[in-house]
Protein backbone atom coordinates (compact mmCIF):
# COMPACT_ATOMS: atom_id res chain seq x y z
CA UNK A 1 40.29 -1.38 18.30
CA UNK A 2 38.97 -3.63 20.92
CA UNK A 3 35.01 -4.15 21.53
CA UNK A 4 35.17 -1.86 24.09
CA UNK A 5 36.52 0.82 22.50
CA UNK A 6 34.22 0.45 19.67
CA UNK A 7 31.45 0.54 21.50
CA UNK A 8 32.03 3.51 23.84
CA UNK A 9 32.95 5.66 20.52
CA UNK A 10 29.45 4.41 18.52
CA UNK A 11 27.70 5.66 21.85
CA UNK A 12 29.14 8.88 22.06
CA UNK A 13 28.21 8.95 18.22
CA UNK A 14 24.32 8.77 19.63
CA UNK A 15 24.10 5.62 18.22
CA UNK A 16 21.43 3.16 19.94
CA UNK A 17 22.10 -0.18 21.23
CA UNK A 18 20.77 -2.12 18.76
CA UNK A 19 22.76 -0.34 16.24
CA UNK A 20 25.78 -0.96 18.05
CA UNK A 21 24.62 -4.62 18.81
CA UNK A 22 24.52 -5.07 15.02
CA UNK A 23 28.57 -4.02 14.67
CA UNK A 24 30.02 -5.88 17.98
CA UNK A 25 27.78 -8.93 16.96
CA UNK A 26 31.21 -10.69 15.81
CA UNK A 27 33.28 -9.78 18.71
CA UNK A 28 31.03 -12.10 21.16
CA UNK A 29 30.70 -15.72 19.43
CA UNK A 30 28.63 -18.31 20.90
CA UNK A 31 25.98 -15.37 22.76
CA UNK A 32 22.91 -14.43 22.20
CA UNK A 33 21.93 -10.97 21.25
CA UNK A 34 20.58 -10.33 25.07
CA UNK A 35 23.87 -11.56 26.39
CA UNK A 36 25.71 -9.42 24.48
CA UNK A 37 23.57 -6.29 24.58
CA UNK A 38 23.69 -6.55 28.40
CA UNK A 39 27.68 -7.15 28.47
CA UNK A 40 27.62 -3.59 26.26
CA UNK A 41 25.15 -1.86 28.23
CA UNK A 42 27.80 -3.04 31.18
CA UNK A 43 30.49 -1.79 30.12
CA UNK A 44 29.19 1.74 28.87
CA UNK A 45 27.14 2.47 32.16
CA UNK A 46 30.09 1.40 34.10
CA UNK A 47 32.23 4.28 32.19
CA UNK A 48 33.09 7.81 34.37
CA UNK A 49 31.76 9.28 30.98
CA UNK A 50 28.43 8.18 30.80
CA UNK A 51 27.92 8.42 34.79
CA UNK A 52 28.80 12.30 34.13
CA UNK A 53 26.89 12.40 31.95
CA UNK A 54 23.58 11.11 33.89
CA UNK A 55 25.37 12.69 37.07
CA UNK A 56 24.33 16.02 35.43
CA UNK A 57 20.42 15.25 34.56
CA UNK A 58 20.18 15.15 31.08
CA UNK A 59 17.71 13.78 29.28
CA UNK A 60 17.75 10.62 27.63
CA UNK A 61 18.44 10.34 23.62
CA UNK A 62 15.20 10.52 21.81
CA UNK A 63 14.72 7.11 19.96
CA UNK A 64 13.71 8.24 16.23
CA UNK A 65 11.67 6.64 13.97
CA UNK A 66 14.71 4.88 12.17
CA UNK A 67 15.94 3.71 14.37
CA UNK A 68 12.64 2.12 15.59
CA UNK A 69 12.17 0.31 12.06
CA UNK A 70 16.40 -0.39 11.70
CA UNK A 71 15.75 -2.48 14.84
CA UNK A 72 11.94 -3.80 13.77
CA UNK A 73 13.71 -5.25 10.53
CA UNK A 74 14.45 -8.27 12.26
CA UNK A 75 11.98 -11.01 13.74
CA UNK A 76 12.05 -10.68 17.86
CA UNK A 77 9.84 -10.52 20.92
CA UNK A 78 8.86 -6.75 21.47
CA UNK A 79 10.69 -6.70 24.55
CA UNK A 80 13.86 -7.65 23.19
CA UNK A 81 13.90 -5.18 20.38
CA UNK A 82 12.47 -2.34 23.07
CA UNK A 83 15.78 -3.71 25.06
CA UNK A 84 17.84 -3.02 21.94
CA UNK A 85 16.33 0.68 21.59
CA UNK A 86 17.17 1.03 25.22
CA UNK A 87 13.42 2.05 25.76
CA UNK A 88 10.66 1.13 28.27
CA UNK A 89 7.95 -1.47 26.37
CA UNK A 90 4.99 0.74 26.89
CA UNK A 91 7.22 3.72 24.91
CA UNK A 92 7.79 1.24 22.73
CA UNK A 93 4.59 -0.18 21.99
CA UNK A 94 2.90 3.35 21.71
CA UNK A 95 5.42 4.34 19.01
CA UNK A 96 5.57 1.41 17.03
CA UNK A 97 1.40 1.65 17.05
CA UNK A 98 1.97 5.21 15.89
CA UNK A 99 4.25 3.65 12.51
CA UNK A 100 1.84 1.24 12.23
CA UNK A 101 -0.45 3.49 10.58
CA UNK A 102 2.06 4.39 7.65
CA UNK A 103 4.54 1.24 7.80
CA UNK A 104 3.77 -2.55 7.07
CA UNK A 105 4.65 -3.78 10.95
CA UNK A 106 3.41 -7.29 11.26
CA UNK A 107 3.10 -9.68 14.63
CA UNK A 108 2.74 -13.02 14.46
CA UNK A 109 3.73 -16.06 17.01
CA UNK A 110 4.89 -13.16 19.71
CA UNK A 111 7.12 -11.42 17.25
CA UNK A 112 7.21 -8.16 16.07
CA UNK A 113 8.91 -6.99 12.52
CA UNK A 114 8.55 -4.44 9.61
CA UNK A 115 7.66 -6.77 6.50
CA UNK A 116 8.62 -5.43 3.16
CA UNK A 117 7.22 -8.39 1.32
CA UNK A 118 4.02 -7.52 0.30
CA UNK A 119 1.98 -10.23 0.81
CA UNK A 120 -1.91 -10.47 -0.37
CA UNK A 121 -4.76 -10.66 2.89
CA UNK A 122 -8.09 -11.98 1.94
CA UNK A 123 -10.48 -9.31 3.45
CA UNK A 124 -14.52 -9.15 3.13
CA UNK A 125 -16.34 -5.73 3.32
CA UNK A 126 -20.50 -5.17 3.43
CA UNK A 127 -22.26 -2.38 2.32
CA UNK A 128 -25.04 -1.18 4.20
CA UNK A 129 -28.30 -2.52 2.17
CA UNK A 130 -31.59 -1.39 3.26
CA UNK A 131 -33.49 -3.06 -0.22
CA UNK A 132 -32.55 -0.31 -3.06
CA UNK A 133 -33.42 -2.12 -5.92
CA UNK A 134 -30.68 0.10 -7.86
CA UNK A 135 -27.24 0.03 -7.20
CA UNK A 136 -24.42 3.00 -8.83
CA UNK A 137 -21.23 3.05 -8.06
CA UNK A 138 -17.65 4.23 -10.12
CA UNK A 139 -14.87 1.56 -11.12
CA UNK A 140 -11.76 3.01 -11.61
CA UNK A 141 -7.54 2.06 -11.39
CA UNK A 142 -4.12 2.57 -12.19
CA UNK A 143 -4.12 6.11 -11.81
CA UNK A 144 0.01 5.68 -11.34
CA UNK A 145 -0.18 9.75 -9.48
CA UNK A 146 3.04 10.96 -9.55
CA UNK A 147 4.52 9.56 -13.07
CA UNK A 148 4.66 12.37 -15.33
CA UNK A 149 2.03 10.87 -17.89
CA UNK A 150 -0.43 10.57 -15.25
CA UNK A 151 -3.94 11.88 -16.37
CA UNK A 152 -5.08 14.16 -13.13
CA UNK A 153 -7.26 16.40 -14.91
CA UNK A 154 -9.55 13.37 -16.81
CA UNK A 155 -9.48 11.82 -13.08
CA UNK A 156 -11.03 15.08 -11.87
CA UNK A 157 -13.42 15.00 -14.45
CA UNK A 158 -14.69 11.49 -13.79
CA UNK A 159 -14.92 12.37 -9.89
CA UNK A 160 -16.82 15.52 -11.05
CA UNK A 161 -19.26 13.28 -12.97
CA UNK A 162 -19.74 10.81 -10.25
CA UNK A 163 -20.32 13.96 -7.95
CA UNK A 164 -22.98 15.06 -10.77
CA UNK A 165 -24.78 11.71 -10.99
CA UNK A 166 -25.30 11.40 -7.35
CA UNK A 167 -22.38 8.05 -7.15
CA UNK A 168 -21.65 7.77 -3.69
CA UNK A 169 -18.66 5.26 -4.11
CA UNK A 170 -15.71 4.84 -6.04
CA UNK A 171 -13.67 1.43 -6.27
CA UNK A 172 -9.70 1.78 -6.99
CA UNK A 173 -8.51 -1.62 -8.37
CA UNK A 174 -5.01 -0.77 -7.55
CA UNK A 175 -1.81 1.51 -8.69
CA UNK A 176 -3.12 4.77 -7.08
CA UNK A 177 0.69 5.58 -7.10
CA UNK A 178 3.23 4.93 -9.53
CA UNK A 179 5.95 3.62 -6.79
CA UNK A 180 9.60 3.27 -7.77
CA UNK A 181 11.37 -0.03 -9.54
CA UNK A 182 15.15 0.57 -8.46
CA UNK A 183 15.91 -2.27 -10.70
CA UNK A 184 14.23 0.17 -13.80
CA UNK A 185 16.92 2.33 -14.35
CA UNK A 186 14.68 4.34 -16.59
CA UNK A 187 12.02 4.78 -14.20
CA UNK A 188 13.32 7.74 -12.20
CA UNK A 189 13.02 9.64 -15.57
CA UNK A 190 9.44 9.30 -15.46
CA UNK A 191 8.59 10.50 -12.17
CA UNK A 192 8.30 13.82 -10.63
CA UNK A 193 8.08 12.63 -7.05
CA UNK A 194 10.22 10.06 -5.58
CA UNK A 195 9.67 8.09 -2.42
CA UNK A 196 7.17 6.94 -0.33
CA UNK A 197 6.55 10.09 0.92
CA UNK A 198 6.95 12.46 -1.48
CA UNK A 199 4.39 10.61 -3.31
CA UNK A 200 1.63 9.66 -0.35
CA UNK A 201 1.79 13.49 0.29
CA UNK A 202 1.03 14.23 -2.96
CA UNK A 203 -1.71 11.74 -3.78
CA UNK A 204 -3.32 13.14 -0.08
CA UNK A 205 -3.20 16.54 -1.35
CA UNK A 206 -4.31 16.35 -4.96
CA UNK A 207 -6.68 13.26 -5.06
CA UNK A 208 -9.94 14.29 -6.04
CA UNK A 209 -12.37 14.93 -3.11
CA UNK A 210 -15.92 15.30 -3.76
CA UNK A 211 -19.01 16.38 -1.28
CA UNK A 212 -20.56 12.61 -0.75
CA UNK A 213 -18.31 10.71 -2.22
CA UNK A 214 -15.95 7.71 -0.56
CA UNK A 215 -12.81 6.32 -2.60
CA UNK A 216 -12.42 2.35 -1.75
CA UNK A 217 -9.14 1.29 -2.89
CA UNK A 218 -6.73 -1.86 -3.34
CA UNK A 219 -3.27 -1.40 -3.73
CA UNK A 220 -1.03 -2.92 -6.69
CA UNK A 221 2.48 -3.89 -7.82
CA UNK A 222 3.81 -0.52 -8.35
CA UNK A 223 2.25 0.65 -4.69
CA UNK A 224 4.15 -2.52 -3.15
CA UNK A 225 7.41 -0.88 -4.25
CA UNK A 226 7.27 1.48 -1.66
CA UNK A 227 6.82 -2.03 0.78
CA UNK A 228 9.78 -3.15 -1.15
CA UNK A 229 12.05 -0.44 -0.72
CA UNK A 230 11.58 0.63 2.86
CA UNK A 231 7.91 -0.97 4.83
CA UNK A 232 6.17 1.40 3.74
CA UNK A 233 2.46 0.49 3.17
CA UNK A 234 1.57 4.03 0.70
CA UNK A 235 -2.16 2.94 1.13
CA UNK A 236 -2.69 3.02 5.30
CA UNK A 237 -0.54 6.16 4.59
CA UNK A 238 -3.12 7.51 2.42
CA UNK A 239 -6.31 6.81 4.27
CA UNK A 240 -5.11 7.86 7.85
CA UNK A 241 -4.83 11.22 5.81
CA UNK A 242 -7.69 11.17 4.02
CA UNK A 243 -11.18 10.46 5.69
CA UNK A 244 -13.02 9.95 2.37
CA UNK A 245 -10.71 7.44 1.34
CA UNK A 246 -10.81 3.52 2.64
CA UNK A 247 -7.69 1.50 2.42
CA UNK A 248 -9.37 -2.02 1.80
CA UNK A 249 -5.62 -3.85 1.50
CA UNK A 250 -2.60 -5.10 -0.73
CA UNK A 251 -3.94 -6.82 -4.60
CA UNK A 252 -7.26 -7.84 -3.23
CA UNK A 253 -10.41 -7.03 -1.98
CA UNK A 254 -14.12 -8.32 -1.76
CA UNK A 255 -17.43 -6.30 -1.51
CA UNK A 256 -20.66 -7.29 -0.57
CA UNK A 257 -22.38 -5.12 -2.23
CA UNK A 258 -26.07 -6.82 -1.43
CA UNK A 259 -26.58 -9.83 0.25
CA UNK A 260 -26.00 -11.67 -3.07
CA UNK A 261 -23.88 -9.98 -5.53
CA UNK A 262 -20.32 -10.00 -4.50
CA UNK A 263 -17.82 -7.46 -6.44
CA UNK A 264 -14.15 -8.62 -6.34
CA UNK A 265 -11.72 -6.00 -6.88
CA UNK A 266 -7.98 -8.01 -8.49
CA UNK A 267 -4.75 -6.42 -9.28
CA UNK A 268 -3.16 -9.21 -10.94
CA UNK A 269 0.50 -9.48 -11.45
CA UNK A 270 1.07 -10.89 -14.90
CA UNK A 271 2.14 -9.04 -18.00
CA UNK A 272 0.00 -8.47 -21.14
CA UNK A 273 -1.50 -10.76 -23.55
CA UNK A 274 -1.92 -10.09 -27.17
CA UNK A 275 -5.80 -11.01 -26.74
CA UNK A 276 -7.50 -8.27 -24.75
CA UNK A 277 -9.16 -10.76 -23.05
CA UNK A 278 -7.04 -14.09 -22.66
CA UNK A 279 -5.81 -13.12 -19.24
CA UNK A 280 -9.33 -12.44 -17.89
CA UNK A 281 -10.95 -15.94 -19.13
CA UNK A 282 -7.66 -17.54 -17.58
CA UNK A 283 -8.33 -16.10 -14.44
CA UNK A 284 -11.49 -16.98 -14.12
CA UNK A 285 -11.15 -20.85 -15.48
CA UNK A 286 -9.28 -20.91 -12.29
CA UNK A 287 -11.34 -20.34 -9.76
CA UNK A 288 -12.66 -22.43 -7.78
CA UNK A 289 -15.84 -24.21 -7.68
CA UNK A 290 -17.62 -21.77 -5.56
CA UNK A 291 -15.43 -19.22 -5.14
CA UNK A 292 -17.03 -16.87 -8.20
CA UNK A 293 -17.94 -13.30 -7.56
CA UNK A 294 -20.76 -12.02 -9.26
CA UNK A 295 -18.88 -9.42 -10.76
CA UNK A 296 -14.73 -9.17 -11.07
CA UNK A 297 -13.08 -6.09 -11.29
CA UNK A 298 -9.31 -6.31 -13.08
CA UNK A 299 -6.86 -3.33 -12.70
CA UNK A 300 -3.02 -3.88 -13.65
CA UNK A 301 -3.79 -4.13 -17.80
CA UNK A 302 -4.66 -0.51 -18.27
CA UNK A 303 -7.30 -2.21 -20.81
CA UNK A 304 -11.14 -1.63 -21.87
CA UNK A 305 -13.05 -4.49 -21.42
CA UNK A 306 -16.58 -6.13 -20.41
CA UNK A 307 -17.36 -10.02 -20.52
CA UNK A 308 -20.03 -11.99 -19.45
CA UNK A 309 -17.80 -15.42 -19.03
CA UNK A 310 -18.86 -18.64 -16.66
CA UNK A 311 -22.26 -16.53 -14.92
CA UNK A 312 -19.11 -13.80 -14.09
CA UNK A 313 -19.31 -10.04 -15.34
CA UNK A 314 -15.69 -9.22 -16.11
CA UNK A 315 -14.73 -5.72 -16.15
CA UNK A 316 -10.68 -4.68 -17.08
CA UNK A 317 -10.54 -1.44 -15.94
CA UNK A 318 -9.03 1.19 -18.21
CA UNK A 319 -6.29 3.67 -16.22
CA UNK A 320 -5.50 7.74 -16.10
CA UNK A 321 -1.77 7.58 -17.38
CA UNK A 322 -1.53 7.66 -21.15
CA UNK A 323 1.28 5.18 -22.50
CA UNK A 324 4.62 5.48 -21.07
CA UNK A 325 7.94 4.97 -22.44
CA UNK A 326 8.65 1.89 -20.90
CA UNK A 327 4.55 0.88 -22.33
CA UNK A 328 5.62 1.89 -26.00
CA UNK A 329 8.97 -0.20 -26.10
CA UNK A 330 6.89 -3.66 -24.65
CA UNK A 331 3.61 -2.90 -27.34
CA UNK A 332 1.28 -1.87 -24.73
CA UNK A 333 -1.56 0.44 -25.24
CA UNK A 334 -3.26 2.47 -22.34
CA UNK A 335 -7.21 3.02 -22.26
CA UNK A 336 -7.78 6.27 -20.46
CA UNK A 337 -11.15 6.34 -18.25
CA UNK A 338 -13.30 4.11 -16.20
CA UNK A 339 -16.49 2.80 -15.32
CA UNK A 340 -20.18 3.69 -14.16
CA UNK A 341 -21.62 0.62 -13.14
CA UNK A 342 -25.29 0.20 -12.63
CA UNK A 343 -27.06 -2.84 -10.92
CA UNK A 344 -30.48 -3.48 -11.06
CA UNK A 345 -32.05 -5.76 -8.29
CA UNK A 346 -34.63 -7.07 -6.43
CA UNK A 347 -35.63 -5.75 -2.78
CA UNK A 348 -34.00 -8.88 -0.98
CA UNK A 349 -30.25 -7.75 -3.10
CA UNK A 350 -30.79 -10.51 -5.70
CA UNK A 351 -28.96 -9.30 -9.28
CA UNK A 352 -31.88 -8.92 -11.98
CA UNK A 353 -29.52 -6.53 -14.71
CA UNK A 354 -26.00 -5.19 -14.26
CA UNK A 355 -25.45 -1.91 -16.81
CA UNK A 356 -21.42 -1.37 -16.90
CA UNK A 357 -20.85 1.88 -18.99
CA UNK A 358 -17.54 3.64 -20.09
CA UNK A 359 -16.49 6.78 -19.73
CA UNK A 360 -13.13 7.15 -22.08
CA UNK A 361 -11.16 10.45 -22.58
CA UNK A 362 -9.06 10.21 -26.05
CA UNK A 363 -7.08 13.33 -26.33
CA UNK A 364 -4.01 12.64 -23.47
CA UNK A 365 -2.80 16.41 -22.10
CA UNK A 366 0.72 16.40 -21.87
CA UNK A 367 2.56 17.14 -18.39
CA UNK A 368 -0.33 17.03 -16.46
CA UNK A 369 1.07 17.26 -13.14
């Protein structure tokens, strides 16, 4: 079958002219992808078929949403991929804003793409500080919704406490959904929702909400697989769903909490160390000279534990998913709970006494989903 052929059968298949682009790529050597498209686009319009077909008024082939991020998975100028899609660059640019609020769609140097690397963004946030010389706020992570040994009911009791206590915000340190490893063959097994969607719908519907109080959260390794495996970003997902919930970015996050105490919020990406505390004094020896938050906030070890190391106050942050299957065969324990903090300052936001207490549940309830 000639290129001509092929392509007249793909488009009365609906297909769109980038995806047809993609399988006549070989048949033209030497052109560019415009030179080509336009030779197809040629061709086709030139056919008694598809002048019928326009003859008679019919509407033009809705674009969908896959095919938008099919064509967006490869580098180019927005008008050449809105060429491709055989679509008019302000359609174009209003749907692709429209994904933007659920898929990882970068630009950069004129170009337009879906990225499914997750890649870490340095991003500052201030709280509004009017001189409270008292601080509260809720330290939480790992929450892995979605995996059948998730905790839901201890995560509605420590939202129901914060509620009770008057804590207007909540920080996530990451893993707010357990994701999907392709390359874990056992993994499936432990979920009861799979996909990016299946899972952001989920986490929108049952996530605690409380009168007052805002969830600020970071997303980790296991929320990046949803990146990996199709652009999705689960966390802008989340929040565009959810107005008590802030989407603060991808591993890491900083907070101004006054005008001088800093919280860091860090989903690392190492494994576990047979020292509880090993990988936090390794993390911060590296820092740099003047790069030291006044307080650090780890998720990712699923771990209880509070240091005061190098004028730093170290918190791990425990999770709400008791051990898994895949924790018991690689020796790692789960802490299941999280943290009260409570800093005590001066009127101009200057750190006098921080107070970082636990709240731990011990008795896991199975299938709590």
């Amino acid at each position: 079958m000639d290129w001509k052929a092929k392509a007249l059968e793909m488009w009365r298949q609906k297909y769109t002219w980038g995806q047809i682009l993609e399988a006549l790529r070989d048949c033209f050597s030497g052109k560019t992808d415009k030179q080509i498209i336009d030779s197809i686009r040629s061709y086709i319009r030139g056919t008694p078929e598809y002048k019928a077909e326009h003859q008679k008024g019919e509407s033009p082939r809705e674009v969908t949403d896959e095919q938008i991020l099919k064509a967006l998975e490869a580098k180019r100028k927005p008008q050449e991929t809105a060429e491709i899609l055989h679509m008019p660059i302000m359609d174009f640019v209003r749907r692709v804003d429209k994904l933007t609020e659920k898929y990882n769609i970068k630009e950069a140097n004129g170009l337009i793409w879906l990225e499914k690397s997750p890649v870490a963004e340095e991003r500052e946030e201030r709280e509004a500080y009017t001189g409270e010389e008292e601080i509260v706020f809720g330290l939480i992570g790992d929450t892995h919704l979605c995996n059948k040994n998730q905790q839901l009911t201890y995560l509605h009791q420590f939202y129901d406490l914060c509620e009770a206590e008057c804590v207007r915000t909540v920080y996530h340190v990451g893993d707010i959904s357990d994701g999907y490893y392709p390359n874990r063959p056992e993994h499936i097994y432990e979920l009861f929702k799979v996909g990016a969607d299946a899972q952001a719908e989920y986490i929108i519907e049952n996530y605690p909400r409380r009168n007052g109080v805002v969830t600020k959260f970071i997303t980790g390794n296991h929320d990046a697989t949803h990146m990996k495996n199709g652009g999705t970003d689960i966390g802008k997902h989340i929040a565009a769903a959810r107005d008590d919930m802030e989407y603060l970015g991808y591993m890491t996050a900083k907070i101004w909490l006054t005008p001088h105490c800093d919280l860091d919020l860090l989903h690392p990406l190492d494994g576990a160390a047979y020292a509880l505390s090993y990988p936090v004094q390794k993390h911060i020896d590296a820092l740099q000279g003047g790069k030291k938050p006044r307080i650090l906030a780890f998720g990712h070890y699923h771990k209880n534990l509070y240091m005061f190391y190098r004028n730093i106050h170290a918190i791990c942050v425990p999770c709400f998913e008791q051990q898994t299957t895949f924790m018991r065969g690689k020796r790692i324990s789960a802490t299941v709970g999280g943290y009260i903090v409570t800093i005590k300052c001066t009127p101009e936001g200057i750190v006098r006494e921080i107070i970082p207490r636990i709240v731990v549940y011990a008795d896991m309830i199975p299938d709590d989903y």
